[in-house]
N, C-alpha and C. Protein backbone atom coordinates (compact mmCIF):
# COMPACT_ATOMS: atom_id res chain seq x y z
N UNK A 1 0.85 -1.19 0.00
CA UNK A 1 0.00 0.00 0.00
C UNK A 1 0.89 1.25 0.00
N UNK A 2 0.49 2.45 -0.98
CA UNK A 2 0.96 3.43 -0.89
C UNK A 2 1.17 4.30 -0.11
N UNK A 3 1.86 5.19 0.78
CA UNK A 3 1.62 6.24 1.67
C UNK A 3 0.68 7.29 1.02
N UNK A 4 -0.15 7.96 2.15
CA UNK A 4 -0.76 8.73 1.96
C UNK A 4 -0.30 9.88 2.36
N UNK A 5 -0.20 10.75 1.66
CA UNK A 5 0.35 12.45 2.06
C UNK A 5 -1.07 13.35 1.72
N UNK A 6 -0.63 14.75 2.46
CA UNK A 6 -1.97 15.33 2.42
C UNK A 6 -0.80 17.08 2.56
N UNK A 7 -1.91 17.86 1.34
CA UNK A 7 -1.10 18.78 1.17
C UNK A 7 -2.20 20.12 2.24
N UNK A 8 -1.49 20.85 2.98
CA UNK A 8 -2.40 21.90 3.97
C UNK A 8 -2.65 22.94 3.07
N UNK A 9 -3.67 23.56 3.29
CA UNK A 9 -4.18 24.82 2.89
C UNK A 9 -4.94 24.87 1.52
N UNK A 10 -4.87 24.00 0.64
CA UNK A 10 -5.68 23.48 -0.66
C UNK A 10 -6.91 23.45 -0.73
N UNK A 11 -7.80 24.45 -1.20
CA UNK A 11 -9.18 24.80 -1.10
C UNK A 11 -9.46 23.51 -2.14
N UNK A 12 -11.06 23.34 -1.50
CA UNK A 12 -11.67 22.54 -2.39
C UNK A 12 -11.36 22.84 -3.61
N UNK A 13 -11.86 23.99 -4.30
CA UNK A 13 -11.73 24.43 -6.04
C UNK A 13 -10.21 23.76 -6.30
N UNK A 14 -9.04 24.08 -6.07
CA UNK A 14 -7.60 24.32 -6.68
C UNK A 14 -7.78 22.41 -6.50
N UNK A 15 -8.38 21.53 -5.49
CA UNK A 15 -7.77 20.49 -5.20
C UNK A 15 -8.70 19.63 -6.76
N UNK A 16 -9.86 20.32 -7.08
CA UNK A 16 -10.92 19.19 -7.84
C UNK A 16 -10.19 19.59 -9.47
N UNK A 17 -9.47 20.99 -9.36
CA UNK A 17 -8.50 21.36 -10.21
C UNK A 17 -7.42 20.42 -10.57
N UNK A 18 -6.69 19.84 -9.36
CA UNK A 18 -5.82 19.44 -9.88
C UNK A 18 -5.85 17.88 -10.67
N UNK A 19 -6.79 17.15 -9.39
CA UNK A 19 -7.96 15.53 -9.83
C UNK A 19 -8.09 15.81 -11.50
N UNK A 20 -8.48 17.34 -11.57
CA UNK A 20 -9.11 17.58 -13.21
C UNK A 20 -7.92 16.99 -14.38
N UNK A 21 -6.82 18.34 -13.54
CA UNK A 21 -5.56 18.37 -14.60
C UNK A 21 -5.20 16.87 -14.57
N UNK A 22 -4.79 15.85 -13.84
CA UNK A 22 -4.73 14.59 -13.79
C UNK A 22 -5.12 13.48 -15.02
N UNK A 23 -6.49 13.61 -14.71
CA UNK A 23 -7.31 12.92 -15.00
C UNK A 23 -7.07 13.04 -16.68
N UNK A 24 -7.26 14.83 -17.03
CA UNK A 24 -6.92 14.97 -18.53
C UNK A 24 -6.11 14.67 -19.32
N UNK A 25 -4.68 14.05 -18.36
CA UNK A 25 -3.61 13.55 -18.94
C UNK A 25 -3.46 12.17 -18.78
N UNK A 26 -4.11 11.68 -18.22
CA UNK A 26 -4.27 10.26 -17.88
C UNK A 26 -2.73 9.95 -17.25
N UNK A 27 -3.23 10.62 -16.04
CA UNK A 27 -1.77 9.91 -15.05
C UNK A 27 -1.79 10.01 -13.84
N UNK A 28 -1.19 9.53 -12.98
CA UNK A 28 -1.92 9.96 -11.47
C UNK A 28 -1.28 11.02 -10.97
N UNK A 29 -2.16 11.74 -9.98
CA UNK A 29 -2.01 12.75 -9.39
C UNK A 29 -0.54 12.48 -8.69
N UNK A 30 -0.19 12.01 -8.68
CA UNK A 30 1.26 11.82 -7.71
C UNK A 30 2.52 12.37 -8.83
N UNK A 31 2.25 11.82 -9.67
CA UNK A 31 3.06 11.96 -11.12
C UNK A 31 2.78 13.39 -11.97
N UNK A 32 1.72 13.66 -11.84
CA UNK A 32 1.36 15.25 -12.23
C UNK A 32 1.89 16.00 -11.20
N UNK A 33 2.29 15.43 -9.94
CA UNK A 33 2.77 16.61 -9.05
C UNK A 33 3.93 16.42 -8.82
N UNK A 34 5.22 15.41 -9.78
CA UNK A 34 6.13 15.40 -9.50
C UNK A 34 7.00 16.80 -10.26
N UNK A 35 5.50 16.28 -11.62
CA UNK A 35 6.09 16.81 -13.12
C UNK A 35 6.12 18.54 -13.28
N UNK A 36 4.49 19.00 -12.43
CA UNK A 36 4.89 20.27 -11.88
C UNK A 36 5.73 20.77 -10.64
N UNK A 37 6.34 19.78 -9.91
CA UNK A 37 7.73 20.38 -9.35
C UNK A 37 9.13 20.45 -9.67
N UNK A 38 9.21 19.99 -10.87
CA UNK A 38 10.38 19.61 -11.88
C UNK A 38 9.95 20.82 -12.14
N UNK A 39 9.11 20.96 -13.48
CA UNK A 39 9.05 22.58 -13.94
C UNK A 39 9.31 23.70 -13.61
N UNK A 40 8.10 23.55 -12.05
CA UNK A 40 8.52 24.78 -11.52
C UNK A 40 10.10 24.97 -11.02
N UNK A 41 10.93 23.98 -10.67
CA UNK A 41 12.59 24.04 -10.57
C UNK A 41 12.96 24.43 -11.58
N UNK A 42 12.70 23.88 -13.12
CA UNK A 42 13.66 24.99 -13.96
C UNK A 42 13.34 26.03 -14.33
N UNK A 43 11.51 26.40 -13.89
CA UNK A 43 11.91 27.80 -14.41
C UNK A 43 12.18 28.68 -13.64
N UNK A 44 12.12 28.41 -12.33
CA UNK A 44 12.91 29.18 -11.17
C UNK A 44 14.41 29.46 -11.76
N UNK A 45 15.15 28.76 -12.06
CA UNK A 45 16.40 28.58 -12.31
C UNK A 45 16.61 29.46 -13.85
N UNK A 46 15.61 29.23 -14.50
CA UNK A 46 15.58 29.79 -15.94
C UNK A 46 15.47 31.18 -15.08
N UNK A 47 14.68 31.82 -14.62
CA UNK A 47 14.38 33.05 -14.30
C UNK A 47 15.44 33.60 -14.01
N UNK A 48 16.22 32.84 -12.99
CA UNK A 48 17.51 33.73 -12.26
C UNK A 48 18.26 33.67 -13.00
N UNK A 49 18.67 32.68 -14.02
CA UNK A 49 19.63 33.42 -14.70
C UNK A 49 19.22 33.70 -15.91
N UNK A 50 18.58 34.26 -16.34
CA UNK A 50 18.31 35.84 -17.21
C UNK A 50 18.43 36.66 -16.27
N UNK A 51 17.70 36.66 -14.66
CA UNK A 51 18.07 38.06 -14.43
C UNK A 51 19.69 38.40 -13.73
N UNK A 52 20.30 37.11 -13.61
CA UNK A 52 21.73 37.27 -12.88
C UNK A 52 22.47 37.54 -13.84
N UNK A 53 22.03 36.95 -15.39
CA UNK A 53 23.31 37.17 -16.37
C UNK A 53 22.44 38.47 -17.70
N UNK A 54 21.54 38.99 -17.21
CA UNK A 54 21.67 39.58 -18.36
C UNK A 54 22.64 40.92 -17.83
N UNK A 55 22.10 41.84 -19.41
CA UNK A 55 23.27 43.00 -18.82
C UNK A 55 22.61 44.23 -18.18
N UNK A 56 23.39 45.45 -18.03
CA UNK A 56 23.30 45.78 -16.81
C UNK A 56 21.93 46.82 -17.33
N UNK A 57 21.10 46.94 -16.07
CA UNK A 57 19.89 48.07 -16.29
C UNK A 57 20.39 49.35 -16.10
N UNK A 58 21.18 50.02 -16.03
CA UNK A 58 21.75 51.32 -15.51
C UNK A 58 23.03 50.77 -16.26
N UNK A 59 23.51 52.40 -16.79
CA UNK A 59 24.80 52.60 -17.15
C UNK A 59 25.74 53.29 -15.65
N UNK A 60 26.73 52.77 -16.06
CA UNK A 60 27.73 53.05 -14.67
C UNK A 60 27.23 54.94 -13.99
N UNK A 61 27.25 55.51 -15.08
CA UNK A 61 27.15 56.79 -14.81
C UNK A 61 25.55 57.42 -13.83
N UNK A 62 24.77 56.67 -14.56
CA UNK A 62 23.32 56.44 -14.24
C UNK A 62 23.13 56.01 -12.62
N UNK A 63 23.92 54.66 -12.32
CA UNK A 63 24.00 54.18 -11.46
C UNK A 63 24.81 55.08 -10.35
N UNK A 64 25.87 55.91 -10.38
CA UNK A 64 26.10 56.34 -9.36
C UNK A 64 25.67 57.72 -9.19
N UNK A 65 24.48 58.59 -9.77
CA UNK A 65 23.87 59.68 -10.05
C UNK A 65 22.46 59.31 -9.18
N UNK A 66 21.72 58.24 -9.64
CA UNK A 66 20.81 57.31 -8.28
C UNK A 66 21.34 57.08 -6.43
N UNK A 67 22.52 56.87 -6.92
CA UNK A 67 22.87 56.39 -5.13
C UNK A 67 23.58 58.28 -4.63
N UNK A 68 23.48 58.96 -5.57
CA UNK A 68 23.93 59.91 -4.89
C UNK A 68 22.42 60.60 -4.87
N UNK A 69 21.31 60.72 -5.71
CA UNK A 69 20.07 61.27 -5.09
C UNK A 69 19.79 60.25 -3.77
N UNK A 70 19.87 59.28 -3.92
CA UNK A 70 18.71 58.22 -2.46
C UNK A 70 19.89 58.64 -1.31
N UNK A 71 21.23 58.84 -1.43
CA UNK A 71 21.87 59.82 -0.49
C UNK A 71 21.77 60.90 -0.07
N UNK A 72 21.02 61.60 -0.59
CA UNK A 72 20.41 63.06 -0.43
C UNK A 72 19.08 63.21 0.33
N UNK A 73 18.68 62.23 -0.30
CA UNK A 73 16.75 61.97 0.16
C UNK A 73 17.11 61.41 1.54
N UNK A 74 17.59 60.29 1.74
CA UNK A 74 17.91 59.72 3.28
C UNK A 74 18.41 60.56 4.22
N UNK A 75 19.56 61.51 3.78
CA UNK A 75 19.58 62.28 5.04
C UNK A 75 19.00 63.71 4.82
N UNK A 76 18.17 63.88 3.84
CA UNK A 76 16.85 65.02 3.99
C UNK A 76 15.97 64.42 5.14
N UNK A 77 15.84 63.30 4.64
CA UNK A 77 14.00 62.95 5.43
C UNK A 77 15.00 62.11 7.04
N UNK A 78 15.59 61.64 7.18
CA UNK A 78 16.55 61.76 8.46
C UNK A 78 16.24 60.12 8.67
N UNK A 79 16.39 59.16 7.12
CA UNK A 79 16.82 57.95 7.59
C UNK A 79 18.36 57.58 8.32
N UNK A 80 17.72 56.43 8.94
CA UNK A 80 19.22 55.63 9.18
C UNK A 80 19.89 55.12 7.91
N UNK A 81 21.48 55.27 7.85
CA UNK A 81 21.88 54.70 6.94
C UNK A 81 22.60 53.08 7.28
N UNK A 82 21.21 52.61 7.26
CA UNK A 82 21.72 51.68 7.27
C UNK A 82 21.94 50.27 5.91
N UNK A 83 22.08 51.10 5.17
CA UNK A 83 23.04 50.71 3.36
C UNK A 83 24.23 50.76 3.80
N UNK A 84 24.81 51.62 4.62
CA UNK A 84 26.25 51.51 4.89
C UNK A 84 26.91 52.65 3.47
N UNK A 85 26.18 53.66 3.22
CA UNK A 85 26.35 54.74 1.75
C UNK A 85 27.43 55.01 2.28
């Protein structure tokens, strides 16, 4: 006999959802939920690196013209610096 696992917080709707998605592929729910946690791993992984390797959003010049306004604004309005600017 198989173990039984039980997932918390899964409203009725999302759970007769997933029985649905299952069923439409003809495979068991155990296997449809391996296959969407595989996925969702690479595209987590796909995501970060486009955003770790693409190139840069700010030009160097851009970029230190920003940290010198949010340096201005922080000790106008009388944050802590705690950026360590």
């Amino acid at each position: 006999m198989e173990n039984i696992r039980t997932i918390k917080g899964v409203n009725r709707e999302t759970w007769l959802k997933f029985k649905e998605m299952a069923a439409r592929k003809g495979i068991k729910m155990g296997d449809l939920f391996e296959n969407m946690t595989d996925e969702y791993e690479k595209n987590v992984e796909r995501t970060w690196n486009i955003i770790l390797n693409s190139g840069k959003a700010l030009s160097d010049e851009e970029a230190e013209d920003m940290l010198k306004t949010v340096k201005k604004l922080r000790k106008e309005k009388g944050f802590r610096n705690v950026l360590n600017f």
